[in-house]
PDB file of N, CA and C in Angstrom:
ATOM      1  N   UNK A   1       6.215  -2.720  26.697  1.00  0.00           N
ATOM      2  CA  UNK A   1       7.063  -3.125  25.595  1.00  0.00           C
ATOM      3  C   UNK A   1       6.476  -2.552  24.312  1.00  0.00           C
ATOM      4  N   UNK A   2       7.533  -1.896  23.410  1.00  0.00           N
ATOM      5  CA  UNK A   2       6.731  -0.795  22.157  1.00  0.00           C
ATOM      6  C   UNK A   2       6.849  -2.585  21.232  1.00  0.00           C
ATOM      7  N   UNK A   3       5.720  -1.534  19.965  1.00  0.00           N
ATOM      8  CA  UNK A   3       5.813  -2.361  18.553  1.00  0.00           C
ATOM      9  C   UNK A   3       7.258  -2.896  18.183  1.00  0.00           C
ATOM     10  N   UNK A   4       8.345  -2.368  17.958  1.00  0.00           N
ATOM     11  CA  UNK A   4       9.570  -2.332  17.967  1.00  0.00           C
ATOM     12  C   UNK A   4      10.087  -3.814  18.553  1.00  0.00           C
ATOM     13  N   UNK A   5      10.144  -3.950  20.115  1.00  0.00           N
ATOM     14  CA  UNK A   5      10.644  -4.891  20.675  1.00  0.00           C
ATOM     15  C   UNK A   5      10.197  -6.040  20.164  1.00  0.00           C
ATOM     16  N   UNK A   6       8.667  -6.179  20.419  1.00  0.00           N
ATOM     17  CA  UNK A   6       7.496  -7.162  19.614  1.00  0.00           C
ATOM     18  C   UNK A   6       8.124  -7.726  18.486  1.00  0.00           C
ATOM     19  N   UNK A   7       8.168  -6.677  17.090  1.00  0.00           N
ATOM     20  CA  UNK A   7       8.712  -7.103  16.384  1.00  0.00           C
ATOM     21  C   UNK A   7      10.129  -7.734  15.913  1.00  0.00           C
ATOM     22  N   UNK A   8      10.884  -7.819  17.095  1.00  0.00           N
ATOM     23  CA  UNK A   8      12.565  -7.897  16.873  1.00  0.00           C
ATOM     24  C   UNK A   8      12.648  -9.255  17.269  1.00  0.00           C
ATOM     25  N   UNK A   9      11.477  -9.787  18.254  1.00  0.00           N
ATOM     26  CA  UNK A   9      11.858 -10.668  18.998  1.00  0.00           C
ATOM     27  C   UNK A   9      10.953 -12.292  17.922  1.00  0.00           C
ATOM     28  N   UNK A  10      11.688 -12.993  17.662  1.00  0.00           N
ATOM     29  CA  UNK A  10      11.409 -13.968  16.633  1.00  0.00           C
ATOM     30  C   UNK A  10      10.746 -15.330  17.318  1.00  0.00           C
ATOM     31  N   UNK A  11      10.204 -15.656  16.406  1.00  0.00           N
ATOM     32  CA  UNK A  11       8.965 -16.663  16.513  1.00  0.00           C
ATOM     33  C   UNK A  11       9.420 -17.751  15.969  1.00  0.00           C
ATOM     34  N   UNK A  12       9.425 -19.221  16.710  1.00  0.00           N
ATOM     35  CA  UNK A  12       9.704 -20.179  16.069  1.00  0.00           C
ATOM     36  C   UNK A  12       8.762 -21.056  16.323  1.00  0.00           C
ATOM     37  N   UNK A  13       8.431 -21.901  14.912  1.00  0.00           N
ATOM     38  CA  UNK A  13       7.061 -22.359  14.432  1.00  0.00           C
ATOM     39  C   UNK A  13       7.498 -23.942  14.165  1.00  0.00           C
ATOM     40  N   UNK A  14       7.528 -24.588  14.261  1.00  0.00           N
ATOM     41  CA  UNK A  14       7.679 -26.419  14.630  1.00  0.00           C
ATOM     42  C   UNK A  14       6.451 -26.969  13.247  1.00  0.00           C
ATOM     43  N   UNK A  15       6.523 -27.515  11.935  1.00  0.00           N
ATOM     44  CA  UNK A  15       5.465 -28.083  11.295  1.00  0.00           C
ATOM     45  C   UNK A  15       6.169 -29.184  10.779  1.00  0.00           C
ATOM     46  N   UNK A  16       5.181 -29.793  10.794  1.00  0.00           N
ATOM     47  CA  UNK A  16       5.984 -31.461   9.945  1.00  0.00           C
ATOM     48  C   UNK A  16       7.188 -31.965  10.621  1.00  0.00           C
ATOM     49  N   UNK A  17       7.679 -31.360  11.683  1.00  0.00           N
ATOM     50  CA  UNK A  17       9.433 -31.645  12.096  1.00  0.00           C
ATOM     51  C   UNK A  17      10.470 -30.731  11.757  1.00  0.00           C
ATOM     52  N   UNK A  18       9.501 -29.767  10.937  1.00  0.00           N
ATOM     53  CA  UNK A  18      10.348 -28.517  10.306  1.00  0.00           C
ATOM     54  C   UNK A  18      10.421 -27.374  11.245  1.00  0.00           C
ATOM     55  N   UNK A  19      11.410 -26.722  11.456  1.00  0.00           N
ATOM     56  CA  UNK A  19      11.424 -25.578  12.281  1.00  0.00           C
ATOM     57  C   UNK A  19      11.717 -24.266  11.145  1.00  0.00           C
ATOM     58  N   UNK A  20      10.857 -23.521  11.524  1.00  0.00           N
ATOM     59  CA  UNK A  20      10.962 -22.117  10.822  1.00  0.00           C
ATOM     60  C   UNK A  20      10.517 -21.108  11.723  1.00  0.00           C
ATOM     61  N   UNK A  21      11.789 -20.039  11.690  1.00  0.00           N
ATOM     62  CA  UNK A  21      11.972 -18.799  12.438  1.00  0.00           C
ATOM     63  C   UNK A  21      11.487 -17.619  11.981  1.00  0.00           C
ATOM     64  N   UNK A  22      10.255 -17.349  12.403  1.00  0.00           N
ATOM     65  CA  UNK A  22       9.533 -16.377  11.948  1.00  0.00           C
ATOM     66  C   UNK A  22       9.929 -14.928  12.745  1.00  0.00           C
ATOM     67  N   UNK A  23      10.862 -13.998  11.679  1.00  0.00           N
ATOM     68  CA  UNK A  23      12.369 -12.363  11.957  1.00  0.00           C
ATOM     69  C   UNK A  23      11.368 -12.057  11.066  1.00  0.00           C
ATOM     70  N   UNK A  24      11.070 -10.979  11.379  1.00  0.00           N
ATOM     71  CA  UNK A  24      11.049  -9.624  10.824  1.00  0.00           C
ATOM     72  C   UNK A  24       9.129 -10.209   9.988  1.00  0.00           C
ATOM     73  N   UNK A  25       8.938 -10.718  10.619  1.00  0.00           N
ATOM     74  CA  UNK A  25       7.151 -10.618   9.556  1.00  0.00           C
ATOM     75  C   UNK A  25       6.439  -9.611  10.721  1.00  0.00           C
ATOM     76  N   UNK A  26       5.483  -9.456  10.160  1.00  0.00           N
ATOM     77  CA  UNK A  26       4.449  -8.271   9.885  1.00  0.00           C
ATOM     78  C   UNK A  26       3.965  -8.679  10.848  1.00  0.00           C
ATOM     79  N   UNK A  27       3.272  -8.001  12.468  1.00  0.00           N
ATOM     80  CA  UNK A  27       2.687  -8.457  13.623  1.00  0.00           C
ATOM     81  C   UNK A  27       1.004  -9.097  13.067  1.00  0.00           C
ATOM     82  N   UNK A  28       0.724  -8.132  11.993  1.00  0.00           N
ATOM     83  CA  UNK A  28      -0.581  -8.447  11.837  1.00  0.00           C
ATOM     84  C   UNK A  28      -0.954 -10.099  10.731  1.00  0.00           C
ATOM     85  N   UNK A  29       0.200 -10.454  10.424  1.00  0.00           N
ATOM     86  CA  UNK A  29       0.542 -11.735   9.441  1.00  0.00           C
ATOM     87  C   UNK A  29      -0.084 -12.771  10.408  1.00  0.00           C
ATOM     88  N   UNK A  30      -1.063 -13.739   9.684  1.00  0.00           N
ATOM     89  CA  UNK A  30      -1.825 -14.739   9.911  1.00  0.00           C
ATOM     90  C   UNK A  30      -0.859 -15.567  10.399  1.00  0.00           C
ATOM     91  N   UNK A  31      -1.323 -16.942  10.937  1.00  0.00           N
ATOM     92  CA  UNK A  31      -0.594 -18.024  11.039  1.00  0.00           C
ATOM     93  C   UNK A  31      -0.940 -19.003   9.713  1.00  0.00           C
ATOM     94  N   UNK A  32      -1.694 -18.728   9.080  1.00  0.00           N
ATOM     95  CA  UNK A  32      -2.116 -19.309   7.833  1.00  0.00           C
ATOM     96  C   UNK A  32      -1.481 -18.404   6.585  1.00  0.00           C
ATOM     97  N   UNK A  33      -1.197 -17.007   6.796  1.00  0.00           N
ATOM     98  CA  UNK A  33       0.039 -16.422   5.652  1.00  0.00           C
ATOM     99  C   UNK A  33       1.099 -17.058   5.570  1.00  0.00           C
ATOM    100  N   UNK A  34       1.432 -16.847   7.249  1.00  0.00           N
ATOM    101  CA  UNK A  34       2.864 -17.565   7.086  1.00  0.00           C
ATOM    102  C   UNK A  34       3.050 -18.728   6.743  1.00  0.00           C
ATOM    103  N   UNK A  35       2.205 -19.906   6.911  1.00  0.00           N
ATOM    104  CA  UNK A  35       2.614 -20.819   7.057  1.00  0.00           C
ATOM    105  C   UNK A  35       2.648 -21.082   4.889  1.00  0.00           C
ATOM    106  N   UNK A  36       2.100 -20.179   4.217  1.00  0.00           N
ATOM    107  CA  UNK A  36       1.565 -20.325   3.013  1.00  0.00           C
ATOM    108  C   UNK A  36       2.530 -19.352   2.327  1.00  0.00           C
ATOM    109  N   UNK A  37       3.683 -18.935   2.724  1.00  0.00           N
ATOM    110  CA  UNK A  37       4.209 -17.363   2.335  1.00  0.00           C
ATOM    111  C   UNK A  37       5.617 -17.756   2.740  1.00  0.00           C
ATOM    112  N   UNK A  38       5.756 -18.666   4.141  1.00  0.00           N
ATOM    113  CA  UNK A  38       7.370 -18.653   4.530  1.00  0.00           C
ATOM    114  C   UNK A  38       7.619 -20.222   4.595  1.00  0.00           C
ATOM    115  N   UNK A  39       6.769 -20.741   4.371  1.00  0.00           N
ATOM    116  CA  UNK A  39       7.318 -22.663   4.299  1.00  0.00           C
ATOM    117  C   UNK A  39       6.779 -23.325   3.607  1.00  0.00           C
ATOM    118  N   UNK A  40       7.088 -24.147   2.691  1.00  0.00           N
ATOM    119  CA  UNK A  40       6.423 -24.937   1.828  1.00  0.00           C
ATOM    120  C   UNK A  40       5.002 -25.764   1.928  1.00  0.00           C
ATOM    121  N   UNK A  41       4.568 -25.606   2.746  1.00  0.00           N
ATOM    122  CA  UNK A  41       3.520 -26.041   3.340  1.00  0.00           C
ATOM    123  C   UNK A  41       1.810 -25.352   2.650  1.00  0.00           C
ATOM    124  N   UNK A  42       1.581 -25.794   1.872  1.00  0.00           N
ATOM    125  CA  UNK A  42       0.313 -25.425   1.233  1.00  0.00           C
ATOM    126  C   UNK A  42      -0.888 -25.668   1.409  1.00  0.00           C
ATOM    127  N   UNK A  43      -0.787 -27.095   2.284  1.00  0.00           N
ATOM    128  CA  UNK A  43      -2.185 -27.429   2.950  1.00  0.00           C
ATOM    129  C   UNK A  43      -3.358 -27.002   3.157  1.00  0.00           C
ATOM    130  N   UNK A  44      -3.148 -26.403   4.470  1.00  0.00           N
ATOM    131  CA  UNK A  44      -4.020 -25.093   5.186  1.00  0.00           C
ATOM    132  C   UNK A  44      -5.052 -24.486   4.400  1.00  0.00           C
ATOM    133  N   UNK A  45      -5.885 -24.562   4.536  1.00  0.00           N
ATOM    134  CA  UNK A  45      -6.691 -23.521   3.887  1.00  0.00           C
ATOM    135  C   UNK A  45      -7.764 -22.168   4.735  1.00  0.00           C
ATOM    136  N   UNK A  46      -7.937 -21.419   4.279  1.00  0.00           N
ATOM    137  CA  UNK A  46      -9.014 -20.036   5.094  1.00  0.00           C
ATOM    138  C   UNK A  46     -10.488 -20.869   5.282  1.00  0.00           C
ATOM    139  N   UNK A  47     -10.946 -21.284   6.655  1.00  0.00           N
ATOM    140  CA  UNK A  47     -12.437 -21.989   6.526  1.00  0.00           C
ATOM    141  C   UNK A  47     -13.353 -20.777   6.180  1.00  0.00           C
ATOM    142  N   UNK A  48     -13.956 -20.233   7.186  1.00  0.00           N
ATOM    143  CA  UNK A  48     -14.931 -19.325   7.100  1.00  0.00           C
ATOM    144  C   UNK A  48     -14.761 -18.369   6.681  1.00  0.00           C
ATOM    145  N   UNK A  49     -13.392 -17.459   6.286  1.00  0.00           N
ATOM    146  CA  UNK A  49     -13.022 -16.269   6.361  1.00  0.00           C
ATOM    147  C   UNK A  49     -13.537 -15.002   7.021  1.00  0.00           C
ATOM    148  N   UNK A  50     -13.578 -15.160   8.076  1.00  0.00           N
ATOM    149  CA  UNK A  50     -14.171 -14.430   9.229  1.00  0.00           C
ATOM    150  C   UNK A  50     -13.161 -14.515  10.394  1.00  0.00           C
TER     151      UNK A  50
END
């Protein structure tokens, strides 16, 4: 399966009771970008950054 398919095929992410459909983000996008970039959710923070 190329980069292409990977990327077409969408991700759905469940927080708080909230569902958000993660189309078209970046393969290499954190789960801590997104969650800080595509849902209101600010919480989260980077521990070690490593």
């Amino acid at each position: 399966m190329g980069s292409e398919a990977a990327a077409a095929r969408p991700v759905v992410v469940t927080v708080n009771g909230e569902r958000y459909e993660a189309v078209g983000v970046d393969p290499s996008t954190t789960l801590l970008e997104f969650l800080r970039t595509r849902t209101p959710v600010r919480g989260p923070k980077l521990g070690c950054g490593e």
